[in-house]
C-alpha atoms as a PDB file:
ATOM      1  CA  UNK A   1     136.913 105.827 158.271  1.00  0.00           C
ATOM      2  CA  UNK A   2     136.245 103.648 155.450  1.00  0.00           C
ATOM      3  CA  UNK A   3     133.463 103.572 152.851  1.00  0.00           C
ATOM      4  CA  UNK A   4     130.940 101.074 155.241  1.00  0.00           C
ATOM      5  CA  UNK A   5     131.704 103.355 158.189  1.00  0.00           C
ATOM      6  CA  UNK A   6     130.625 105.954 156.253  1.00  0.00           C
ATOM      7  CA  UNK A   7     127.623 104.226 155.038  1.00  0.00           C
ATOM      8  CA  UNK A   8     126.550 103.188 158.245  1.00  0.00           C
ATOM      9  CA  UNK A   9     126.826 106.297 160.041  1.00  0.00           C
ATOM     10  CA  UNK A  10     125.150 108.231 157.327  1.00  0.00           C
ATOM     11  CA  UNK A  11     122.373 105.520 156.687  1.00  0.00           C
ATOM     12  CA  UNK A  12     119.482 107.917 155.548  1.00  0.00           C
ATOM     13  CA  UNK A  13     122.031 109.411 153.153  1.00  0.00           C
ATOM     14  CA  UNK A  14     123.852 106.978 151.569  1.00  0.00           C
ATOM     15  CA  UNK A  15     119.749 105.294 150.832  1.00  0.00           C
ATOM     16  CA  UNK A  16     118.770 108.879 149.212  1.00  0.00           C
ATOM     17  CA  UNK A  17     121.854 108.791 146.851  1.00  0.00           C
ATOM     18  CA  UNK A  18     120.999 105.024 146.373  1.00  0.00           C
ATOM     19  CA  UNK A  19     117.269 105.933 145.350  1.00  0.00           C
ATOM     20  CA  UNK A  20     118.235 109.030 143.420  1.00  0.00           C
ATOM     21  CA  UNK A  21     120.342 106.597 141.218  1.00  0.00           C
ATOM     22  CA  UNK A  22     118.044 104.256 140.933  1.00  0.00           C
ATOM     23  CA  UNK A  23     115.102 106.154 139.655  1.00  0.00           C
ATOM     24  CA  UNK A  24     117.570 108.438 137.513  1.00  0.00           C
ATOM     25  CA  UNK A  25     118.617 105.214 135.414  1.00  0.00           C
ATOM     26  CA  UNK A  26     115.287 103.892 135.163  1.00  0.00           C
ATOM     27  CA  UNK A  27     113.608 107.527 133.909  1.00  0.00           C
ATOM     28  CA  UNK A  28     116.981 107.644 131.775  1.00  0.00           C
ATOM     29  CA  UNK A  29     116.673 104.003 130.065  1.00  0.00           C
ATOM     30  CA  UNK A  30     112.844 105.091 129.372  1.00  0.00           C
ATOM     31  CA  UNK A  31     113.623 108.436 127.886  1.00  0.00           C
ATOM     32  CA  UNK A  32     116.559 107.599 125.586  1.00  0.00           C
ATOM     33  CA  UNK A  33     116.348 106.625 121.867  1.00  0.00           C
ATOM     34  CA  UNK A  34     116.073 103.023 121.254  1.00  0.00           C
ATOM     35  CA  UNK A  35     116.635 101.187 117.775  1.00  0.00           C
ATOM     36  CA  UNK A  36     115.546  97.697 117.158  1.00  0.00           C
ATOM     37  CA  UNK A  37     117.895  97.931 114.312  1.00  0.00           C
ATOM     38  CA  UNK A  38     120.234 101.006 114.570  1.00  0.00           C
ATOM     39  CA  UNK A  39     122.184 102.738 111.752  1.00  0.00           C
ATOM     40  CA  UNK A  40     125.459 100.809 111.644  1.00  0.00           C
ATOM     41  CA  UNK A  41     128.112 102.106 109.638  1.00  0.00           C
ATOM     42  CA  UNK A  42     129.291  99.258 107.475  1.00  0.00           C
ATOM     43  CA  UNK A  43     132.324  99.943 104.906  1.00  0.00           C
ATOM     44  CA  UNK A  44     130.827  97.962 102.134  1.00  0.00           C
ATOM     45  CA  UNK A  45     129.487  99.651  98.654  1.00  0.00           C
ATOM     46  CA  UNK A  46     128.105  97.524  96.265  1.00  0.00           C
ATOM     47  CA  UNK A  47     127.420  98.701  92.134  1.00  0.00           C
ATOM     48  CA  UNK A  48     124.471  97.248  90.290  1.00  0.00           C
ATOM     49  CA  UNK A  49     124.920  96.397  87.096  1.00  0.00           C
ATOM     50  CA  UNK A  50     122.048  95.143  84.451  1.00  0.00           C
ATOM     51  CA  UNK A  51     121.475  94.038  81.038  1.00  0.00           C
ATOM     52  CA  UNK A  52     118.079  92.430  80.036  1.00  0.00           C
ATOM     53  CA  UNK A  53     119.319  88.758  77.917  1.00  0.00           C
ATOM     54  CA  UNK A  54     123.198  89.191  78.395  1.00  0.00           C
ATOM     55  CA  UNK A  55     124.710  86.352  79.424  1.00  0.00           C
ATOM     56  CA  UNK A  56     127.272  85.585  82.183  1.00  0.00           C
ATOM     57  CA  UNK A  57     130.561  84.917  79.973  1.00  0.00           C
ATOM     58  CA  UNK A  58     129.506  88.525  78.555  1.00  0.00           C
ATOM     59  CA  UNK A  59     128.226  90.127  81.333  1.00  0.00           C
ATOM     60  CA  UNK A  60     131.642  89.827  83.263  1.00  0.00           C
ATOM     61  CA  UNK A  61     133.217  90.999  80.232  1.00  0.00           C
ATOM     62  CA  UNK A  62     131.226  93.934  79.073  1.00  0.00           C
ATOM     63  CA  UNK A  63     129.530  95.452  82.322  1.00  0.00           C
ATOM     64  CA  UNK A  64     131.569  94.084  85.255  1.00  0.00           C
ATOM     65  CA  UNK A  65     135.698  94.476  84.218  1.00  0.00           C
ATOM     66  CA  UNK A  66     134.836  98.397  82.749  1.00  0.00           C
ATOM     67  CA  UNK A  67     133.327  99.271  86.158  1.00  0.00           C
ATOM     68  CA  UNK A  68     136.232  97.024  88.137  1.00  0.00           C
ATOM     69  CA  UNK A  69     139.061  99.093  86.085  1.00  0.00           C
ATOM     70  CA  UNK A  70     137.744 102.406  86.856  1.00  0.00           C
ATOM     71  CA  UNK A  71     136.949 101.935  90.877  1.00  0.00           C
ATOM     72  CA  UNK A  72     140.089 100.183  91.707  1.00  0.00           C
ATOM     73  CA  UNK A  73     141.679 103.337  92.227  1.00  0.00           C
ATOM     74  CA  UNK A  74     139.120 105.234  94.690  1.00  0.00           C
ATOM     75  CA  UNK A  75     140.804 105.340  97.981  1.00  0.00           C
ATOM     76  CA  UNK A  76     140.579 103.457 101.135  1.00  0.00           C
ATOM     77  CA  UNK A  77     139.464 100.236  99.053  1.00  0.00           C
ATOM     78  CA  UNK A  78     140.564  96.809 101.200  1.00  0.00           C
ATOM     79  CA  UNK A  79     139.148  94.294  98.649  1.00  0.00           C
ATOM     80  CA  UNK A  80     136.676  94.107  95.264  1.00  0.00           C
ATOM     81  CA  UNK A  81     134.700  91.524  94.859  1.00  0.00           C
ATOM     82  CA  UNK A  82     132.425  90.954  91.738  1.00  0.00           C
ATOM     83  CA  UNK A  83     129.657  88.272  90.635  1.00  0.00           C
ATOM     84  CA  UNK A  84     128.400  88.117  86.599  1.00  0.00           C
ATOM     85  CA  UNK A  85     125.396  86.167  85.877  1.00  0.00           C
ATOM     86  CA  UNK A  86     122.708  85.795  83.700  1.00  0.00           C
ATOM     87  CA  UNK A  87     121.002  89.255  83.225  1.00  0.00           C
ATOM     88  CA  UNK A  88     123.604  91.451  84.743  1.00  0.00           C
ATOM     89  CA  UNK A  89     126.346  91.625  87.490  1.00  0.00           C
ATOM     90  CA  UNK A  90     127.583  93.162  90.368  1.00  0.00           C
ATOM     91  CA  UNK A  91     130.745  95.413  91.486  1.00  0.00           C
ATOM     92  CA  UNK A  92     131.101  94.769  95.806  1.00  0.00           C
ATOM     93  CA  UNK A  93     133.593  97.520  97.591  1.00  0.00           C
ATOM     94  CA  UNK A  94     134.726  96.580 101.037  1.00  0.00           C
ATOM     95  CA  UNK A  95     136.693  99.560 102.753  1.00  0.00           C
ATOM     96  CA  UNK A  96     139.114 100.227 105.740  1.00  0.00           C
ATOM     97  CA  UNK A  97     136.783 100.617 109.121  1.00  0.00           C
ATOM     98  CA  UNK A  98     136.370 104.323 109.897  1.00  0.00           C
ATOM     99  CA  UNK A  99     136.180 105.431 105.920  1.00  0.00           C
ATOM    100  CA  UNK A 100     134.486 108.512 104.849  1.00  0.00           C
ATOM    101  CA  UNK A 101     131.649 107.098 103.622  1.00  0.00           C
ATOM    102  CA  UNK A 102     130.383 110.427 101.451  1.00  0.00           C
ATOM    103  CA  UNK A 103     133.867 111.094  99.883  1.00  0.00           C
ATOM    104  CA  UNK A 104     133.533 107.371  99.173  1.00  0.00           C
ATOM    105  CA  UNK A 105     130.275 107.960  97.642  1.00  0.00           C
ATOM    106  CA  UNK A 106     131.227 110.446  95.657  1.00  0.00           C
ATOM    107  CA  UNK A 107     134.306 109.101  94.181  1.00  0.00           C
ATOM    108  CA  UNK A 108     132.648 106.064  93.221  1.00  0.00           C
ATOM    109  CA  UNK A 109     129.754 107.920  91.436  1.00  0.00           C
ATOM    110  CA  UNK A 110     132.392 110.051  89.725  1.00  0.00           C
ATOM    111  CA  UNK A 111     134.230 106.580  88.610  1.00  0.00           C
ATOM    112  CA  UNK A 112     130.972 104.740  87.640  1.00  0.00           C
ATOM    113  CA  UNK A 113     130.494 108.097  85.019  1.00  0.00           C
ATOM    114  CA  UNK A 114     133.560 107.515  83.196  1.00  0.00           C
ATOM    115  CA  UNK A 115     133.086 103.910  82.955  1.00  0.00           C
ATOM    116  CA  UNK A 116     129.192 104.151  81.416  1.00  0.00           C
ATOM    117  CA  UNK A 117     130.682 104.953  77.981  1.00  0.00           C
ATOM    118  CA  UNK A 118     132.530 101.491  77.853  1.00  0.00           C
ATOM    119  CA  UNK A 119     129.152  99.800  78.613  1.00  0.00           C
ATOM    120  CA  UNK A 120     127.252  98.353  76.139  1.00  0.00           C
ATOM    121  CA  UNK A 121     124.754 101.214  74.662  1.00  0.00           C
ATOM    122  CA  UNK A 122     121.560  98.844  75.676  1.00  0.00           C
ATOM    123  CA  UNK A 123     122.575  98.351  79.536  1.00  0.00           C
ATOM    124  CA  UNK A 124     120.643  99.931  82.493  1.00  0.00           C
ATOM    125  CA  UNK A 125     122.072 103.057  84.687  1.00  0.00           C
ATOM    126  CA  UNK A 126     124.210 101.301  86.920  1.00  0.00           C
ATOM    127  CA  UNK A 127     123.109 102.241  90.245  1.00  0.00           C
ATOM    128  CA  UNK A 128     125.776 102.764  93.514  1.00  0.00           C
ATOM    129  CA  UNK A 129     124.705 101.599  96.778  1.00  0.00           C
ATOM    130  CA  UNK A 130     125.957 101.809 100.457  1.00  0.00           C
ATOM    131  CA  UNK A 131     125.497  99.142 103.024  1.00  0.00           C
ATOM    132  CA  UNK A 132     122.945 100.462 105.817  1.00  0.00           C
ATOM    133  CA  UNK A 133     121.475  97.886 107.873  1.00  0.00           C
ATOM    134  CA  UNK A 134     118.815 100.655 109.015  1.00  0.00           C
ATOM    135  CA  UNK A 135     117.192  99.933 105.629  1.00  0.00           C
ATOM    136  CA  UNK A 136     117.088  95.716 105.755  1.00  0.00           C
ATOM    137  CA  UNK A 137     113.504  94.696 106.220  1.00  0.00           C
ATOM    138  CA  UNK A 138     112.679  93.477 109.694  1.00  0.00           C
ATOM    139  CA  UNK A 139     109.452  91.811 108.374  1.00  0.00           C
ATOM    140  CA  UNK A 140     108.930  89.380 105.630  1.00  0.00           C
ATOM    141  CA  UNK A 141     105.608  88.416 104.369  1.00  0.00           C
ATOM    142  CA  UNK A 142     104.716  85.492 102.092  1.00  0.00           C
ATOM    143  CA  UNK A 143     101.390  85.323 100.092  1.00  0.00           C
ATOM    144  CA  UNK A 144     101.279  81.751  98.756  1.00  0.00           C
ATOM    145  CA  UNK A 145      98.071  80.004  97.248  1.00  0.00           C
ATOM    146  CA  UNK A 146      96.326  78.173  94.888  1.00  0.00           C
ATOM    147  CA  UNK A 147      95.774  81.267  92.815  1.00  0.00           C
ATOM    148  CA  UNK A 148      96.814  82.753  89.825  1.00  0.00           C
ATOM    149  CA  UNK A 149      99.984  84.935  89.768  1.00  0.00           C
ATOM    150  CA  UNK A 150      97.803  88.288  88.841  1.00  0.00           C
ATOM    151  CA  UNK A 151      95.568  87.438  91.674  1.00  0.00           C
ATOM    152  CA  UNK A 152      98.357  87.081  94.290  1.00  0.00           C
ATOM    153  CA  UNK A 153     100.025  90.343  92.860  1.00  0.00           C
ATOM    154  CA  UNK A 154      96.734  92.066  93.081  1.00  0.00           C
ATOM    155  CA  UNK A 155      96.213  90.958  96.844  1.00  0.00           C
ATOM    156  CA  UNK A 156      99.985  91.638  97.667  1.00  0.00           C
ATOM    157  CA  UNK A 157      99.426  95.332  95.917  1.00  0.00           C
ATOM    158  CA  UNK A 158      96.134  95.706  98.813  1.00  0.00           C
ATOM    159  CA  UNK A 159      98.146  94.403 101.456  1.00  0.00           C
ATOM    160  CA  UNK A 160     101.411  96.665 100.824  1.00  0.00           C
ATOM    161  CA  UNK A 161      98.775 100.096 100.673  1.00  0.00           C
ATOM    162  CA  UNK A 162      97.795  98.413 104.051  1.00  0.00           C
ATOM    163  CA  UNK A 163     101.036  98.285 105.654  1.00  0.00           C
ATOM    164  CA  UNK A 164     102.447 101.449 104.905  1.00  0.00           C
ATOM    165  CA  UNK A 165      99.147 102.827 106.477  1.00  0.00           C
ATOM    166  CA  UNK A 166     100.895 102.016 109.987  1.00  0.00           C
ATOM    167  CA  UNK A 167     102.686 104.910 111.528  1.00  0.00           C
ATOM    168  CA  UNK A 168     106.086 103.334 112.253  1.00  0.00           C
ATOM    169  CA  UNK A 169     106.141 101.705 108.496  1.00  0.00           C
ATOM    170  CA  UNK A 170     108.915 103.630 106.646  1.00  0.00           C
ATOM    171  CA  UNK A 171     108.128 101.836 103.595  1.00  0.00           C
ATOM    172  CA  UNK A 172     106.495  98.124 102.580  1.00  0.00           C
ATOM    173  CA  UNK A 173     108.077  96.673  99.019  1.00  0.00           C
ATOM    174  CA  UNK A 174     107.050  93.723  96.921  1.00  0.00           C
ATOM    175  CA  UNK A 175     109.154  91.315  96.273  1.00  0.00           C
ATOM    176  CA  UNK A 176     109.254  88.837  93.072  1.00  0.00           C
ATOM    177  CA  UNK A 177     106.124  90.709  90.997  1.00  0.00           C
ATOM    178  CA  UNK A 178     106.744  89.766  87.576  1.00  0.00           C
ATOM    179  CA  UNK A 179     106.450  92.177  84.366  1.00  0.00           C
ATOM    180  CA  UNK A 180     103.535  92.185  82.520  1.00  0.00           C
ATOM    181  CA  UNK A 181     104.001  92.412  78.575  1.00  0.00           C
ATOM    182  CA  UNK A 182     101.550  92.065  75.647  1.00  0.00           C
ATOM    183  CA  UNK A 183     103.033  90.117  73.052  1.00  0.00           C
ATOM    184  CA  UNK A 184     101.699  90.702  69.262  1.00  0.00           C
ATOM    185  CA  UNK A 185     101.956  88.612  66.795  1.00  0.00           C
ATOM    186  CA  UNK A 186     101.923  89.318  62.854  1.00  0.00           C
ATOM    187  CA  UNK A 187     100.602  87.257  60.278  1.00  0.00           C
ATOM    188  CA  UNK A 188     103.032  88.540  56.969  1.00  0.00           C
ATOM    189  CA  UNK A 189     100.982  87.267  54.730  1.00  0.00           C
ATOM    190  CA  UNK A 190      98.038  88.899  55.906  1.00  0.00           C
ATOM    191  CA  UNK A 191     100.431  92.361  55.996  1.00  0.00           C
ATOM    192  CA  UNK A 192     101.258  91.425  52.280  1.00  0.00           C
ATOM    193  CA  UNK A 193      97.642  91.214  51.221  1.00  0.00           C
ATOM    194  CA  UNK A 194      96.671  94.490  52.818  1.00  0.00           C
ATOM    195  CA  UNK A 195     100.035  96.230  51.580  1.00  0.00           C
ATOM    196  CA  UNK A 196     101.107  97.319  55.240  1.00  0.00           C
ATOM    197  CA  UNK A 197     104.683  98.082  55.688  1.00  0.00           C
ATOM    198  CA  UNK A 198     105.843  95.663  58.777  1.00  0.00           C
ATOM    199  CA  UNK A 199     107.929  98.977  59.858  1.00  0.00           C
ATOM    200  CA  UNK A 200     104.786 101.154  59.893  1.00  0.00           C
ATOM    201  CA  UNK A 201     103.037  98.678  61.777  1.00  0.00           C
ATOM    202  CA  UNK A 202     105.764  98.841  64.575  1.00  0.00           C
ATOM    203  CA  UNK A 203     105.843 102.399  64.693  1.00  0.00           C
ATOM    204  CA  UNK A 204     102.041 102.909  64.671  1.00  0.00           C
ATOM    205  CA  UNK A 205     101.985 100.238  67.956  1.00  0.00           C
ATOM    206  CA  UNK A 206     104.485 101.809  69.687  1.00  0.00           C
ATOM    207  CA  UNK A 207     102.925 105.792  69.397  1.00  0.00           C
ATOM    208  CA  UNK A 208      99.903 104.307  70.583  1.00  0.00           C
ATOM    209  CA  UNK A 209     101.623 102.645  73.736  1.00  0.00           C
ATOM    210  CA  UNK A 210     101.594 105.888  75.864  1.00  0.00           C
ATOM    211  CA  UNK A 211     100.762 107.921  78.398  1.00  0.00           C
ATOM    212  CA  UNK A 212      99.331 111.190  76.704  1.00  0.00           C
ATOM    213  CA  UNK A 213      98.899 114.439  78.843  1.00  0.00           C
ATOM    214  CA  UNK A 214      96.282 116.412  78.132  1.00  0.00           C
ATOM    215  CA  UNK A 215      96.916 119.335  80.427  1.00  0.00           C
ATOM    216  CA  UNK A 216      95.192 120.398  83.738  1.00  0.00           C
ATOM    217  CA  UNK A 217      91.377 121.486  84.617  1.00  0.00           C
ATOM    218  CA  UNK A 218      90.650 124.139  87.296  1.00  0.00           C
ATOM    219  CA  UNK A 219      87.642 123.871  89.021  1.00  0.00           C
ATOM    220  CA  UNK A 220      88.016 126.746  91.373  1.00  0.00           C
ATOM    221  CA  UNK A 221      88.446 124.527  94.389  1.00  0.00           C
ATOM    222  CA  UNK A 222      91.419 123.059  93.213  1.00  0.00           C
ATOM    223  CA  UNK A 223      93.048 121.754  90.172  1.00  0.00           C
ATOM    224  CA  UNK A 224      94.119 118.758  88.568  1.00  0.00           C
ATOM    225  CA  UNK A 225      95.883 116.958  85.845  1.00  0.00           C
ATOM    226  CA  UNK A 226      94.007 115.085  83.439  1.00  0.00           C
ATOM    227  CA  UNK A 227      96.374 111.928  81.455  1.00  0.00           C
ATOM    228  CA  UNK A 228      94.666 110.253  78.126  1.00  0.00           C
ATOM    229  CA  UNK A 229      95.296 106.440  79.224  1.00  0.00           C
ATOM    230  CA  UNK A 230      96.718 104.726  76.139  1.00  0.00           C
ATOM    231  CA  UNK A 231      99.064 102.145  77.803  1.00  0.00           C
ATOM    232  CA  UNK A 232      98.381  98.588  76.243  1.00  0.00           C
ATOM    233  CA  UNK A 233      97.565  96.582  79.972  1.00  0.00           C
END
């Protein structure tokens, strides 16, 4: 007796099974975890490297080659690849597929370490990085206008404290927000005809450009920390 035999003899049987299938897949598909983007595992690490005015010629020379010499010899490396430019650089470590991504991690880190007292004394932590794709964005937004910069900052700021209102937001960054600074600038004649030391000056400004903490208050229903604003904005 073969299998259609079988099926047509045992009609009401062979449609149960059929069913039971059926609505076993489809409560299945419902039930099981779904990821728009999933957690990949992608054998890439990638070092940041940055210096505020260095230039490219230097930054390849003085941030880049240290960090290249030191992680050339981690383990399970397949290829370095590096980019200088204008402000810093970075170090880009594709591995075998199926490498250990923490012992990776970790050896990296430990080579990074050695190679921070052959940067120059002025350049920013390095930071290590692995590839996860679970951490892209999946959503870009673009505030454009005939505003000024501050205002489109200041409406980008309310529309990020939006966005990470949402439940299933993880986290909403701004991209491309420039950095404020207050620039001062001295009249040396006018410092010669008060007889102000140009040092003094500088040191007064910058102990007045700070955050001051003046301790904690208790009010019986709860407590708090109270800061002495004294940031120049």
């Amino acid at each position: 007796m073969n299998i259609i035999d079988f099926a047509l003899s045992h009609a009401r049987v062979f449609v149960g099974v059929l069913v039971f299938l059926i609505v076993a897949g489809a409560v299945t598909y419902i039930n099981i975890p779904k990821e728009a983007a999933p957690d990949v595992n992608i054998p890439i690490v990638y070092i940041s490297l940055n210096q505020n005015g260095i230039s490219p010629e230097d930054s390849e020379r003085l941030l880049v080659k240290p960090i290249e010499d030191e992680v050339k010899t981690v383990e399970g490396i397949k290829e370095i690849r590096s980019t200088a430019y204008s402000g810093g650089g970075n170090v880009l470590l594709e591995f075998d597929a199926g490498f250990d991504a923490d012992k990776a991690m970790e050896d990296i880190r430990e080579k990074v370490d050695r190679a921070k007292g052959d940067l120059p004394s002025d350049a920013d932590e390095p930071t290590v990085n692995e590839v996860n794709i679970s951490t892209f964005p999946i959503l870009l937004i673009s505030l454009v206008g005939n505003l000024p910069d501050r205002t489109l900052q200041d409406l980008a700021v309310i529309l990020q404290d939006e966005i990470e209102t949402i439940p299933s937001v993880l986290e909403a960054k701004i991209g491309g927000k420039r950095n404020e600074q207050v620039d001062i600038l001295i009249n040396t004649t006018a410092l010669e005809g008060y007889d102000i030391d140009l040092e003094n000056l500088i040191n007064t400004v910058r102990q007045n450009n700070m955050m001051v903490s003046a301790g904690g208050q208790d009010t019986g229903d709860g407590s708090f920390s109270i800061k002495v604003p004294g940031l120049y904005e």
